[in-house]
Protein backbone atom coordinates (compact mmCIF):
# COMPACT_ATOMS: atom_id res chain seq x y z
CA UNK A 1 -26.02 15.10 3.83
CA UNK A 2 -26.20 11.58 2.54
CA UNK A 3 -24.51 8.44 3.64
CA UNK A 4 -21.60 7.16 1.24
CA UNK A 5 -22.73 4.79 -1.29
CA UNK A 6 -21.26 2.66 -4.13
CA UNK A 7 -21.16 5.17 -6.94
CA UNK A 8 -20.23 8.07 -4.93
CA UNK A 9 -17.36 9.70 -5.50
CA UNK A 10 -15.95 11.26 -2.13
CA UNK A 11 -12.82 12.80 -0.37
CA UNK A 12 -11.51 11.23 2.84
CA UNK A 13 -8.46 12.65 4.78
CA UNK A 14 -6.74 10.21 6.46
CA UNK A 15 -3.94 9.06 8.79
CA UNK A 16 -2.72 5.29 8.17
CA UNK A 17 -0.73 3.57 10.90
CA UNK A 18 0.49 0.06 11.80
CA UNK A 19 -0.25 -1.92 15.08
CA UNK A 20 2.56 -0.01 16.39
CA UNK A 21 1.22 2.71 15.56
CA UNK A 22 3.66 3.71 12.95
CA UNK A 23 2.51 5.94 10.55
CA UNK A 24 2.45 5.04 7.07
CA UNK A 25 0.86 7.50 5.06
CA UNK A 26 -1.59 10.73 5.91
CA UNK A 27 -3.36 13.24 3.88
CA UNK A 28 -2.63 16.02 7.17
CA UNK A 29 -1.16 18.77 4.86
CA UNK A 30 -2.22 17.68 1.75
CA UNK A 31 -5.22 17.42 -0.53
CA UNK A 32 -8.12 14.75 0.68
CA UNK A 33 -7.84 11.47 -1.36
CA UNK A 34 -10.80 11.30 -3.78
CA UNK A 35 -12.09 7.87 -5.12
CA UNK A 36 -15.35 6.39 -6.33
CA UNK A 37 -16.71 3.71 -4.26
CA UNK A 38 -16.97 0.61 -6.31
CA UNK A 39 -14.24 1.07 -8.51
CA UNK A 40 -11.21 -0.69 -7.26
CA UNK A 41 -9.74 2.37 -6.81
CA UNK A 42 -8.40 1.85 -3.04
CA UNK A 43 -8.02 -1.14 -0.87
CA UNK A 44 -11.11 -3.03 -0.46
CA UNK A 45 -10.78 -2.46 3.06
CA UNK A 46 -10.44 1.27 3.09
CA UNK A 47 -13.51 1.67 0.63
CA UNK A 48 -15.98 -0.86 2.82
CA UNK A 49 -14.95 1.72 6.13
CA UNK A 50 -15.97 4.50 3.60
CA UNK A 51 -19.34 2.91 2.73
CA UNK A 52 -22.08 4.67 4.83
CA UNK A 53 -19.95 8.03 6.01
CA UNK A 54 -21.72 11.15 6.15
CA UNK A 55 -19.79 14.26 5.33
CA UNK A 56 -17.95 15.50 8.77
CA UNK A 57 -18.11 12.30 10.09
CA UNK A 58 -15.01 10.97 11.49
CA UNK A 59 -13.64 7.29 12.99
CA UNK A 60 -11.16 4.72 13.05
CA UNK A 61 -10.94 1.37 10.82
CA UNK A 62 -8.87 -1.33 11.10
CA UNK A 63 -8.25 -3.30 8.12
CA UNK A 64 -6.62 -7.17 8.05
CA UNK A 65 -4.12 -8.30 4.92
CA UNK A 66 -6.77 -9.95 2.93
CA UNK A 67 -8.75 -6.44 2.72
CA UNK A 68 -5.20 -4.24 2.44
CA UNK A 69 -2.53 -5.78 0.50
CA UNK A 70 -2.59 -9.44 0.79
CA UNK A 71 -0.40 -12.03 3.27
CA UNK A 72 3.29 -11.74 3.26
CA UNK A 73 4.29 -14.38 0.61
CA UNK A 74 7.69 -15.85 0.45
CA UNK A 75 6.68 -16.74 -3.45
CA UNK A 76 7.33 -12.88 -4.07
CA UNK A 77 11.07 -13.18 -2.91
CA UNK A 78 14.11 -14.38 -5.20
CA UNK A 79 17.69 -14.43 -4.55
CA UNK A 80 19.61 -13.87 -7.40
CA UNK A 81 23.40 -14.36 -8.51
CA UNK A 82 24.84 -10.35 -8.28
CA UNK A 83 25.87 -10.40 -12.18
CA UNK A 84 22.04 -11.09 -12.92
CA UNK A 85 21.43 -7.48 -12.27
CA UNK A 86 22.71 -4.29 -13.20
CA UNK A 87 21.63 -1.31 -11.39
CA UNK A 88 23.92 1.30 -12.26
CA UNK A 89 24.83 1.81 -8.72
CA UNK A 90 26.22 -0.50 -5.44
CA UNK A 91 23.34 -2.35 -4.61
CA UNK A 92 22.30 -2.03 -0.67
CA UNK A 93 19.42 -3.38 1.95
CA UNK A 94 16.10 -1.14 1.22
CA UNK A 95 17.09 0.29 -2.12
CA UNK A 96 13.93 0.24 -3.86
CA UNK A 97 13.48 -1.02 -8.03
CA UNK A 98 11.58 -1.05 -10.72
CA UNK A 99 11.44 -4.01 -13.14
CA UNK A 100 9.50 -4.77 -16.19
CA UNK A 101 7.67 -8.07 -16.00
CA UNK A 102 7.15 -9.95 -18.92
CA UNK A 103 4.08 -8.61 -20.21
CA UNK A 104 6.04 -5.10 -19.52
CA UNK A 105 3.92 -4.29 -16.22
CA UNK A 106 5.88 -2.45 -14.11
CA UNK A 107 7.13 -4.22 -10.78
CA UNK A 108 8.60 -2.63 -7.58
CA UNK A 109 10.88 -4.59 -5.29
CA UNK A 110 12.95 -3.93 -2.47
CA UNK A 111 16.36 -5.30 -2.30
CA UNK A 112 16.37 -7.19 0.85
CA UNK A 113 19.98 -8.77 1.11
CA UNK A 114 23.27 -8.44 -0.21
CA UNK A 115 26.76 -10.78 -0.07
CA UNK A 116 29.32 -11.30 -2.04
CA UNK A 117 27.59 -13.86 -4.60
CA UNK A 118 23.81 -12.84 -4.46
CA UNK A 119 20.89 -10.28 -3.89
CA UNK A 120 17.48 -11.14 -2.56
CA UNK A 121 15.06 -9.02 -4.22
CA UNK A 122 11.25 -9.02 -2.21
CA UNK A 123 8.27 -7.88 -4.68
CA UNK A 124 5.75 -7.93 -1.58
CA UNK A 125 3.92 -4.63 -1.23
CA UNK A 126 6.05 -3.07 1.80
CA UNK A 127 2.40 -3.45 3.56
CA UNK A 128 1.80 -7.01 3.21
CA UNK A 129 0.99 -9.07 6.03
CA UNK A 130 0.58 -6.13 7.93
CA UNK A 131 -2.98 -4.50 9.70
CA UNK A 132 -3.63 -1.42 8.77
CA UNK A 133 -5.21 1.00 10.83
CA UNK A 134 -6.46 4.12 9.56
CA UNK A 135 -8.42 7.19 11.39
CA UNK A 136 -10.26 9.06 8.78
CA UNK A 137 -12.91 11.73 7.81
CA UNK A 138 -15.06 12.26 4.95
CA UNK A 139 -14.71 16.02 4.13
CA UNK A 140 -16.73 15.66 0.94
């Protein structure tokens, strides 16, 4: 068995939960996540608690916005007259989107508010601002 280094490509099941201790996301059920450390592929935070597992080995990391997906910022959030957008359906609190930006990326938002006039539309990650917590185990 050899420690977890840049390069490597490993499998991890996992368990993320907030502060609260919320869960988020888990692999419990499913198929390990696989990534290659170094590549971008997963939140820096999540591949630096990687770095240095041995297979079997198991523990808990706890990772702060900057290293998961950012601070919560209020530059992300627009409110928007209702005739602006056309959804195809009645548009409600937590209905999730997907726009085209102008270089035709793909962008999710949540719709945040509704009234009469406008909708607020947030494109924050839903985990921004938030520490993430994640128990996990290198199974490969």
């Amino acid at each position: 068995m050899s420690a977890a280094v840049n390069g490597d490509t490993i499998s991890i099941h996992y368990t993320g939960r907030l502060s609260d201790g919320t869960i988020f996301d888990s692999s419990t059920g499913d198929q390990p996540l696989e990534f290659t450390i170094g590549t971008g592929m997963v939140i820096p935070g999540f591949e630096q608690g990687a770095l240095g597992m041995q297979t079997g080995e198991k523990k808990t990391i706890e990772i702060l916005p900057a290293d998961a997906y950012g601070e919560y910022s209020l530059e992300y959030v627009r409110v928007i007259p209702r005739g602006e957008i056309n959804i195809g359906a009645e548009p409600k609190v937590g209905m999730e989107l997907e726009l085209r930006g102008p270089n035709g990326e793909s962008i999710a938002i949540t719709i945040i508010d509704v009234n009469e006039e406008t909708i607020a539309l947030d494109a924050n990650h839903p985990l921004a601002g938030k520490t993430l917590i994640f128990d996990i185990e290198r199974v490969a």
